[in-house]
PDB file of N, CA and C in Angstrom:
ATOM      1  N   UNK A   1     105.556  29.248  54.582  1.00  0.00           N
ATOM      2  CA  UNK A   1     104.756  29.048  55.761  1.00  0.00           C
ATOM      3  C   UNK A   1     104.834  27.565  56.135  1.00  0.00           C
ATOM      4  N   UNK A   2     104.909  27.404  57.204  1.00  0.00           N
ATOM      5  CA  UNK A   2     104.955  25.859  57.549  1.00  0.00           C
ATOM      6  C   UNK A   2     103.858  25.805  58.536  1.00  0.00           C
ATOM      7  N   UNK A   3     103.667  24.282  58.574  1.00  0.00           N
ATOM      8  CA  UNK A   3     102.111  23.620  59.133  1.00  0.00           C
ATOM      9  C   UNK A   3     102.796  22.520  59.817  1.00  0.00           C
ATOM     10  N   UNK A   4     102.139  21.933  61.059  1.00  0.00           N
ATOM     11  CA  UNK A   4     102.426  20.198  61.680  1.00  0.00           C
ATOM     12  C   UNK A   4     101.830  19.683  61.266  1.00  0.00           C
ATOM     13  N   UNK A   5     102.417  18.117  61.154  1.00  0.00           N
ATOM     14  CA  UNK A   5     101.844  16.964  60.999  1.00  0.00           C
ATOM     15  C   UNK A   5     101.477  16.679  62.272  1.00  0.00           C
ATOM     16  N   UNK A   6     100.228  16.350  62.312  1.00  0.00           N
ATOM     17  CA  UNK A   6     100.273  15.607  63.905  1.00  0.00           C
ATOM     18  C   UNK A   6     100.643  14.311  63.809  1.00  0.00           C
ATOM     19  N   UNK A   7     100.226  13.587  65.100  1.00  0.00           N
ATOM     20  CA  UNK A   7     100.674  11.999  65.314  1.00  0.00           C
ATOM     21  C   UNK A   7      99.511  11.450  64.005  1.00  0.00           C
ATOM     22  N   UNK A   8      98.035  12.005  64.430  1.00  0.00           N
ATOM     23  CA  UNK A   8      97.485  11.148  62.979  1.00  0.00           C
ATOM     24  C   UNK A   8      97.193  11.931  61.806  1.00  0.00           C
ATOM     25  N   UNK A   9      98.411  12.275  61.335  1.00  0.00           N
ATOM     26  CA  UNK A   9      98.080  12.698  60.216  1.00  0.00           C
ATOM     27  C   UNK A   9      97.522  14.149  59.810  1.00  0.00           C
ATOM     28  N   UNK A  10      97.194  14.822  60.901  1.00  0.00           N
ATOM     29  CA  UNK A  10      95.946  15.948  60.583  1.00  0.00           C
ATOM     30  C   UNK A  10      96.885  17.457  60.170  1.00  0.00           C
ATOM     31  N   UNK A  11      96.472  18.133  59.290  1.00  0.00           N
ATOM     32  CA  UNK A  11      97.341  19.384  59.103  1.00  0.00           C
ATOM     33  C   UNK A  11      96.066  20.642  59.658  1.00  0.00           C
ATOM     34  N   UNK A  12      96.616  21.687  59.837  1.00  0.00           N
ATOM     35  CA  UNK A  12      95.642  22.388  59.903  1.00  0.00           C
ATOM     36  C   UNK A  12      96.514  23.750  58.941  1.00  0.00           C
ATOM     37  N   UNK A  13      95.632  24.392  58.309  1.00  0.00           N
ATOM     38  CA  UNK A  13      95.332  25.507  57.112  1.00  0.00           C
ATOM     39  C   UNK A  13      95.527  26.667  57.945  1.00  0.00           C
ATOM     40  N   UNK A  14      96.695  27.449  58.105  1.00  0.00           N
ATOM     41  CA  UNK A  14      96.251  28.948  58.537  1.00  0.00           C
ATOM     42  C   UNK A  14      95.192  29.728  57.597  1.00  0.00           C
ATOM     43  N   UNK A  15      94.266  30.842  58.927  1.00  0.00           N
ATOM     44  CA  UNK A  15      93.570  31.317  58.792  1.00  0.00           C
ATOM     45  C   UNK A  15      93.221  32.123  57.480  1.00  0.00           C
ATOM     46  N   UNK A  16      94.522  32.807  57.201  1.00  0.00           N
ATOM     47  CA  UNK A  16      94.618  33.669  55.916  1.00  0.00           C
ATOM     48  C   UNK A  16      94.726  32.613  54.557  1.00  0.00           C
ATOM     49  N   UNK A  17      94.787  31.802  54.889  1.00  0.00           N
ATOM     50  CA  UNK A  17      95.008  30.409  54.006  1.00  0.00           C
ATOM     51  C   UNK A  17      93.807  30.467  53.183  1.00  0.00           C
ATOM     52  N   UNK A  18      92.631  29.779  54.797  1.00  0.00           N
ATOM     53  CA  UNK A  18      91.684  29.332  54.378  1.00  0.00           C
ATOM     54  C   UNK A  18      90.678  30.739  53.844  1.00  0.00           C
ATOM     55  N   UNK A  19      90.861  31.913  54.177  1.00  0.00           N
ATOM     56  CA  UNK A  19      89.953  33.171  54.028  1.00  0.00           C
ATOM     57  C   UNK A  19      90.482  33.543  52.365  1.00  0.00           C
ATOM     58  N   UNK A  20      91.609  33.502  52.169  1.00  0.00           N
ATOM     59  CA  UNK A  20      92.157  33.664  50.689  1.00  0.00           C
ATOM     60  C   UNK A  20      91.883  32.968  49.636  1.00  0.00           C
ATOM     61  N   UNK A  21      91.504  31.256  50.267  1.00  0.00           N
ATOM     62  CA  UNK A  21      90.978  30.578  48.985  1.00  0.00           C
ATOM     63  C   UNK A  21      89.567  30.236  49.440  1.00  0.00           C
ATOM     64  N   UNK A  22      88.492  31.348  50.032  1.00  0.00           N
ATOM     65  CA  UNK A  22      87.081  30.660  50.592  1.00  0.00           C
ATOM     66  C   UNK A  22      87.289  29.746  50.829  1.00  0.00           C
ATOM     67  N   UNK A  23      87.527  28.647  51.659  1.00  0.00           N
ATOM     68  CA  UNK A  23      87.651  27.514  52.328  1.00  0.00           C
ATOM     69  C   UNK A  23      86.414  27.317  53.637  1.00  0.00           C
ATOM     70  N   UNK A  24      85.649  26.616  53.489  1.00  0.00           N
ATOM     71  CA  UNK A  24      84.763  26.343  54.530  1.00  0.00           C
ATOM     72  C   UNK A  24      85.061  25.167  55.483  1.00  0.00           C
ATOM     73  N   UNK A  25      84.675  25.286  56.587  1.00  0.00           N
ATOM     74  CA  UNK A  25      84.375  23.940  57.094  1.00  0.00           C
ATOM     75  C   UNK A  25      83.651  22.813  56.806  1.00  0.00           C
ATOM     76  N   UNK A  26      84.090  21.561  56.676  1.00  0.00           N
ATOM     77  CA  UNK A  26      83.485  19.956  56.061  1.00  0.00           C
ATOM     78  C   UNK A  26      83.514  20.747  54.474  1.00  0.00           C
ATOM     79  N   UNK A  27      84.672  21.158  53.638  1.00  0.00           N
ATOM     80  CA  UNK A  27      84.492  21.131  52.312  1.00  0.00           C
ATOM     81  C   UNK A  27      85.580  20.497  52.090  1.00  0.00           C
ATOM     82  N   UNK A  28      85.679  19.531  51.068  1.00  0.00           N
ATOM     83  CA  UNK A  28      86.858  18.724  50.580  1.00  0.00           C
ATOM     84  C   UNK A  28      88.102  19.478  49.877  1.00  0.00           C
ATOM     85  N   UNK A  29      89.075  18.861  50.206  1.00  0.00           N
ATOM     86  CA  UNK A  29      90.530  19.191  49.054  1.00  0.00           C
ATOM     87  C   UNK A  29      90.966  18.178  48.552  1.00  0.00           C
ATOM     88  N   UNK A  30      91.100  18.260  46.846  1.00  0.00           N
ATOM     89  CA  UNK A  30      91.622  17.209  46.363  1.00  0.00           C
ATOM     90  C   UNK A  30      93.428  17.078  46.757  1.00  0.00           C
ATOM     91  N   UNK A  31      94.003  15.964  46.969  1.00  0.00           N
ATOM     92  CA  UNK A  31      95.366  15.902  47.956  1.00  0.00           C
ATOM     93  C   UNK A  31      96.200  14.906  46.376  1.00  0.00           C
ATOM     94  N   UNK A  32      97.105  15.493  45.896  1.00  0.00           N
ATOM     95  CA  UNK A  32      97.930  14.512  44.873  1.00  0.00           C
ATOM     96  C   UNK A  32     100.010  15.001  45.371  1.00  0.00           C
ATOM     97  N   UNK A  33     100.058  13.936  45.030  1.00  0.00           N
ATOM     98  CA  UNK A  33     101.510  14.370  45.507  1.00  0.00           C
ATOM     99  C   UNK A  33     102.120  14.485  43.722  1.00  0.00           C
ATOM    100  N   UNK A  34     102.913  15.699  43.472  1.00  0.00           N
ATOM    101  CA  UNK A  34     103.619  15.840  42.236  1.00  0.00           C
ATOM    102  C   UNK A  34     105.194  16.162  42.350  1.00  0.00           C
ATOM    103  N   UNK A  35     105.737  15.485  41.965  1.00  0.00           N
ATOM    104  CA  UNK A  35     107.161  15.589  41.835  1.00  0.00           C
ATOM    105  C   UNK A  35     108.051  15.527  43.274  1.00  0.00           C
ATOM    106  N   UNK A  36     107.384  14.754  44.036  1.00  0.00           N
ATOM    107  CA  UNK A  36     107.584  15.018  46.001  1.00  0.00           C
ATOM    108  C   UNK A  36     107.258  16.115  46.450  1.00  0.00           C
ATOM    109  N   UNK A  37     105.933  16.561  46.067  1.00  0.00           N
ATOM    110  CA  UNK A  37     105.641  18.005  46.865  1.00  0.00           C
ATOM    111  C   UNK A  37     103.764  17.068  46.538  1.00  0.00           C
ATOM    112  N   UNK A  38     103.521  17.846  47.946  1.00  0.00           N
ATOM    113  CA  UNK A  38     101.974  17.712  48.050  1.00  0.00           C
ATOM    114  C   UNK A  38     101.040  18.209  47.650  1.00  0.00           C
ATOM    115  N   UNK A  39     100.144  18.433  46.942  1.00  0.00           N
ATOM    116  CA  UNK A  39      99.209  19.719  46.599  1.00  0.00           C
ATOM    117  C   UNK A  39      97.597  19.269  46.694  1.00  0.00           C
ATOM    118  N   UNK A  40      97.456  20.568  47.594  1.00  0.00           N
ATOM    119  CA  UNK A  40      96.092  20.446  48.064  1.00  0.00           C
ATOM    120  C   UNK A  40      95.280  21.136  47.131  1.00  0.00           C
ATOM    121  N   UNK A  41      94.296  20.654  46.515  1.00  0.00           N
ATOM    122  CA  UNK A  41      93.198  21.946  45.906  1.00  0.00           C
ATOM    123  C   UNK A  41      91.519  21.839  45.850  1.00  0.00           C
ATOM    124  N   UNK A  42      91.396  22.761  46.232  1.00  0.00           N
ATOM    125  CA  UNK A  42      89.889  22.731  46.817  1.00  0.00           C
ATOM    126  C   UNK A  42      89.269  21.927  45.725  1.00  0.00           C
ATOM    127  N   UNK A  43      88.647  21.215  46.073  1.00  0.00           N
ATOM    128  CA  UNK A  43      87.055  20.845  45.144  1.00  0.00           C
ATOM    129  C   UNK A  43      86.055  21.508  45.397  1.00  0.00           C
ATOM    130  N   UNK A  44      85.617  22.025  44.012  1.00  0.00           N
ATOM    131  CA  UNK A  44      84.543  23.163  44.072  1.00  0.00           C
ATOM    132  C   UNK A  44      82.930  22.391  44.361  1.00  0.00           C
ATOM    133  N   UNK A  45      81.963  22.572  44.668  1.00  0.00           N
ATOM    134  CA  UNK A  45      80.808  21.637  44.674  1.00  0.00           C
ATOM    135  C   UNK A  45      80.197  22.524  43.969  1.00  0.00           C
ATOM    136  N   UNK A  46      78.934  21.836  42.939  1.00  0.00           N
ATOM    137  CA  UNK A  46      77.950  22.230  41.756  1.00  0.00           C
ATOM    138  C   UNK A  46      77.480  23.346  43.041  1.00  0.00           C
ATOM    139  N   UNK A  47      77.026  24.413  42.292  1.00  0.00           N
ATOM    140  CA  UNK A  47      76.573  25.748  42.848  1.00  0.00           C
ATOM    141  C   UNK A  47      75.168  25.645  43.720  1.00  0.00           C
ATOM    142  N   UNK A  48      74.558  25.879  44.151  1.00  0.00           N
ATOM    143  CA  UNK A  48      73.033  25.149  44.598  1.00  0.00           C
ATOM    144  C   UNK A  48      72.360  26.035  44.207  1.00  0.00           C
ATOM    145  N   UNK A  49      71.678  25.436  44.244  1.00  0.00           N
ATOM    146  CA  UNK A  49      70.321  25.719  42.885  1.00  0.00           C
ATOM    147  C   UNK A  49      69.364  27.071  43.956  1.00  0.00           C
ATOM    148  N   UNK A  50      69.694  27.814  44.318  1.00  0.00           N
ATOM    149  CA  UNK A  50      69.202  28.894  45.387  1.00  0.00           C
ATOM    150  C   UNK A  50      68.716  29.379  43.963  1.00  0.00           C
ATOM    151  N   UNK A  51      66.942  29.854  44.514  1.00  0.00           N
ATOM    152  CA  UNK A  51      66.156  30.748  44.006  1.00  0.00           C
ATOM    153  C   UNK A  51      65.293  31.591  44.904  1.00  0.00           C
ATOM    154  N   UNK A  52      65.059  32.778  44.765  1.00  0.00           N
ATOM    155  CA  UNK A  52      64.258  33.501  45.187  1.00  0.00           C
ATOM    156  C   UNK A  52      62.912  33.444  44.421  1.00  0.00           C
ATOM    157  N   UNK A  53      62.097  32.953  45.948  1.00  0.00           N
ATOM    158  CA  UNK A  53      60.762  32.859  45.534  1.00  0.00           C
ATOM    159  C   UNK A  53      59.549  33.794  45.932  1.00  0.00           C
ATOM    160  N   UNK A  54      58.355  33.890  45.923  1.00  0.00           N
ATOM    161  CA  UNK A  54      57.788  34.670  46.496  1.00  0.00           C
ATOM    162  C   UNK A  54      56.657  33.593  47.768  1.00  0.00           C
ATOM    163  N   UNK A  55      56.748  33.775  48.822  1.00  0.00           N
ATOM    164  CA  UNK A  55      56.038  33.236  49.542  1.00  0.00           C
ATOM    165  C   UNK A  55      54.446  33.366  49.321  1.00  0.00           C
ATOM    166  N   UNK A  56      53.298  32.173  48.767  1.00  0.00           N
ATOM    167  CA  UNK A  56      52.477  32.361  48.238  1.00  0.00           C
ATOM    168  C   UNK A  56      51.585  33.041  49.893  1.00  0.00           C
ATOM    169  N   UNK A  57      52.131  32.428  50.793  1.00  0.00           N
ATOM    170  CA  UNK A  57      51.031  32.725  51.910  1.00  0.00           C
ATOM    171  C   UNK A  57      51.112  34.325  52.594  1.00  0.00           C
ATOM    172  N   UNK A  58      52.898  34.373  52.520  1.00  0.00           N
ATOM    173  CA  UNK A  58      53.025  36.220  53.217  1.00  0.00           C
ATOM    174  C   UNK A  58      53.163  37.171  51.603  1.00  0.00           C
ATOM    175  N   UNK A  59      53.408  36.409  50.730  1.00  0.00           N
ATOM    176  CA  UNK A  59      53.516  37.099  49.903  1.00  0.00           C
ATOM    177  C   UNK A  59      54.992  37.786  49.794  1.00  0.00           C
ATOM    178  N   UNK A  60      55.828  37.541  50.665  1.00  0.00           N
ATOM    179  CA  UNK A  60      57.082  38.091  51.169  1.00  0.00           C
ATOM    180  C   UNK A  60      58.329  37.173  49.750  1.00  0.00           C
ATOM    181  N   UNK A  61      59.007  37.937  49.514  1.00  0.00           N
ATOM    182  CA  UNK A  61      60.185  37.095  48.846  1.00  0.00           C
ATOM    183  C   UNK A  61      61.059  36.171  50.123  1.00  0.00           C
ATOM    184  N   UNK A  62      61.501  34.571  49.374  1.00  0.00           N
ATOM    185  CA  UNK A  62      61.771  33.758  50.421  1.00  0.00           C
ATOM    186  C   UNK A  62      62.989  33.040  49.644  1.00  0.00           C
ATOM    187  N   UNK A  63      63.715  32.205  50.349  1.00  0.00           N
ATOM    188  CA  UNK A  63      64.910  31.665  49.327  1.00  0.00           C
ATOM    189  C   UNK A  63      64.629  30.618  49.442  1.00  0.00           C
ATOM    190  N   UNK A  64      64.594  29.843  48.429  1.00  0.00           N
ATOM    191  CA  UNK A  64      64.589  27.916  48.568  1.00  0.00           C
ATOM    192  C   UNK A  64      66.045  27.782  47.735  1.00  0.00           C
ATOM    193  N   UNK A  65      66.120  26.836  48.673  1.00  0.00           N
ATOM    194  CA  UNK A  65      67.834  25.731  48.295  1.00  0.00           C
ATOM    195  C   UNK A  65      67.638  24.775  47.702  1.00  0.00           C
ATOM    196  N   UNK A  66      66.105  24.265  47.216  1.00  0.00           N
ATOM    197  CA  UNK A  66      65.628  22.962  46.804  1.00  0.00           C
ATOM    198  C   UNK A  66      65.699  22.211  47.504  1.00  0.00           C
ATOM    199  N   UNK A  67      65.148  21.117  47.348  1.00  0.00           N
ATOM    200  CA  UNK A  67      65.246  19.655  48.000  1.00  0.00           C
ATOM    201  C   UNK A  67      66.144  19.184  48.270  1.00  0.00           C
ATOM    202  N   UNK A  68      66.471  18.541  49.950  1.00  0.00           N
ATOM    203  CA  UNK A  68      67.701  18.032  49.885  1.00  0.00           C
ATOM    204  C   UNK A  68      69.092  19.162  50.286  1.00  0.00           C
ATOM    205  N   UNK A  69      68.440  19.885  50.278  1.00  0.00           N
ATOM    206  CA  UNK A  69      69.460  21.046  50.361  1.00  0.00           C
ATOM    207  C   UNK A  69      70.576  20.975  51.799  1.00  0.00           C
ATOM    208  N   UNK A  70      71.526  21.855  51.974  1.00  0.00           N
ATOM    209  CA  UNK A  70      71.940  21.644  53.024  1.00  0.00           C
ATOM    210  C   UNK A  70      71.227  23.219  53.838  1.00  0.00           C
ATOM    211  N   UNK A  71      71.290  22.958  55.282  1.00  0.00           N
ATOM    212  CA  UNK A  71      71.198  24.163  56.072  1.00  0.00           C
ATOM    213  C   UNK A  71      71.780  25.134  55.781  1.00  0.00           C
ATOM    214  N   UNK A  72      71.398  26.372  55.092  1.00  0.00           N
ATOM    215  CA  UNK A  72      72.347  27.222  55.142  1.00  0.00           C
ATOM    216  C   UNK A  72      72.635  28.447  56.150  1.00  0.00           C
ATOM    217  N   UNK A  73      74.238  29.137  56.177  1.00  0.00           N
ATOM    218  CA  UNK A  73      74.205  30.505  57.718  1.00  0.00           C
ATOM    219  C   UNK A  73      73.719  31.384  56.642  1.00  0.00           C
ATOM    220  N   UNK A  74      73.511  32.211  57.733  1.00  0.00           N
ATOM    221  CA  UNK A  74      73.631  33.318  57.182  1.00  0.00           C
ATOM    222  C   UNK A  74      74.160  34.127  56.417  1.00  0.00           C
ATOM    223  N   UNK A  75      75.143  34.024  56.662  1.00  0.00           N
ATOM    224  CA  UNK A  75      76.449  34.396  55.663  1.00  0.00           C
ATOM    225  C   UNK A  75      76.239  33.999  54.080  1.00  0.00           C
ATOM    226  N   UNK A  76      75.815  32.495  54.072  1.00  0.00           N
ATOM    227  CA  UNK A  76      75.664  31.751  52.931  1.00  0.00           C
ATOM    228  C   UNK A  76      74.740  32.194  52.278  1.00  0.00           C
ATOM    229  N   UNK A  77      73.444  32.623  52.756  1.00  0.00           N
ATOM    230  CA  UNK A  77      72.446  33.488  52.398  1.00  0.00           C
ATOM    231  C   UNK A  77      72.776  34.954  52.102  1.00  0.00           C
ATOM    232  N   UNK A  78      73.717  35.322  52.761  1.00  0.00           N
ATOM    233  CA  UNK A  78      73.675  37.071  51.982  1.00  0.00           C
ATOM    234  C   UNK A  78      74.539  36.634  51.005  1.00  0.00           C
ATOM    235  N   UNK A  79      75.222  35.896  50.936  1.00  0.00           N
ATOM    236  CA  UNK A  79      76.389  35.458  49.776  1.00  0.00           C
ATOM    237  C   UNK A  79      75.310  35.644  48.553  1.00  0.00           C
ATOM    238  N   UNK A  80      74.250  34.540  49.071  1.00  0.00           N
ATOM    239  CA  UNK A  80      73.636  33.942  46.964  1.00  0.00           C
ATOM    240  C   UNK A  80      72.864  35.114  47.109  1.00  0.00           C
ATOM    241  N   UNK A  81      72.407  35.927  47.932  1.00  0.00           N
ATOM    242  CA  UNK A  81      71.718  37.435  47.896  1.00  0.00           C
ATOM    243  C   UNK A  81      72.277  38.890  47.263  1.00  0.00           C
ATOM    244  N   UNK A  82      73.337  38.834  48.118  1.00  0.00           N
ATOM    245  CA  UNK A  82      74.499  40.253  47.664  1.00  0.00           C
ATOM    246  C   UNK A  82      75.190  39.686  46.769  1.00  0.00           C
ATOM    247  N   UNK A  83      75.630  38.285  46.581  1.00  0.00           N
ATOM    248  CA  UNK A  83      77.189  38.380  46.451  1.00  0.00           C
ATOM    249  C   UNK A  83      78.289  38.486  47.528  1.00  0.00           C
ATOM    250  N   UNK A  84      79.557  38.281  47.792  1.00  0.00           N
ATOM    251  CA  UNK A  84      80.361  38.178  48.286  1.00  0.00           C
ATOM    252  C   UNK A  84      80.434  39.192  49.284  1.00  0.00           C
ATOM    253  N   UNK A  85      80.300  39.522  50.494  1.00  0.00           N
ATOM    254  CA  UNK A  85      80.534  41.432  50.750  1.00  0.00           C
ATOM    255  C   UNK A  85      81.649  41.345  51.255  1.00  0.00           C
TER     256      UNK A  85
END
């Protein structure tokens, strides 16, 4: 499969690329060049600390990301919920 270089530098990941190795948007790849070949590989980030809590006021189960956390979609939420679907 081949990819462009643009003028600065930028590659872009086909789709099946990025869906085959979970690849998100703003997540890093570590970039080393070995033997004159390039290799990209994801950096994984520490798991987040997602717990299911019980909301003391509705009483309803609720998810906290902890402090600091990032926004999460939806998606990201049925993820640490279901698992992968």
């Amino acid at each position: 499969m081949r990819v462009n270089v643009s003028p600065r530098g930028h590659i872009s990941l086909p789709a099946s690329i990025r869906r085959k190795l979970g690849l998100r948007p703003g997540q890093f790849l570590e970039v080393r060049v070995e033997g004159g070949r390039i290799t990209l590989t994801p950096r994984r980030t520490p798991s987040r600390k997602a717990r299911i809590l019980i909301d003391p006021i509705t009483g309803l189960p609720v998810l906290s990301a902890g402090p600091g956390a990032p926004v999460l979609t939806s998606e990201e939420v049925n993820e640490i919920l279901f698992g992968e679907l």
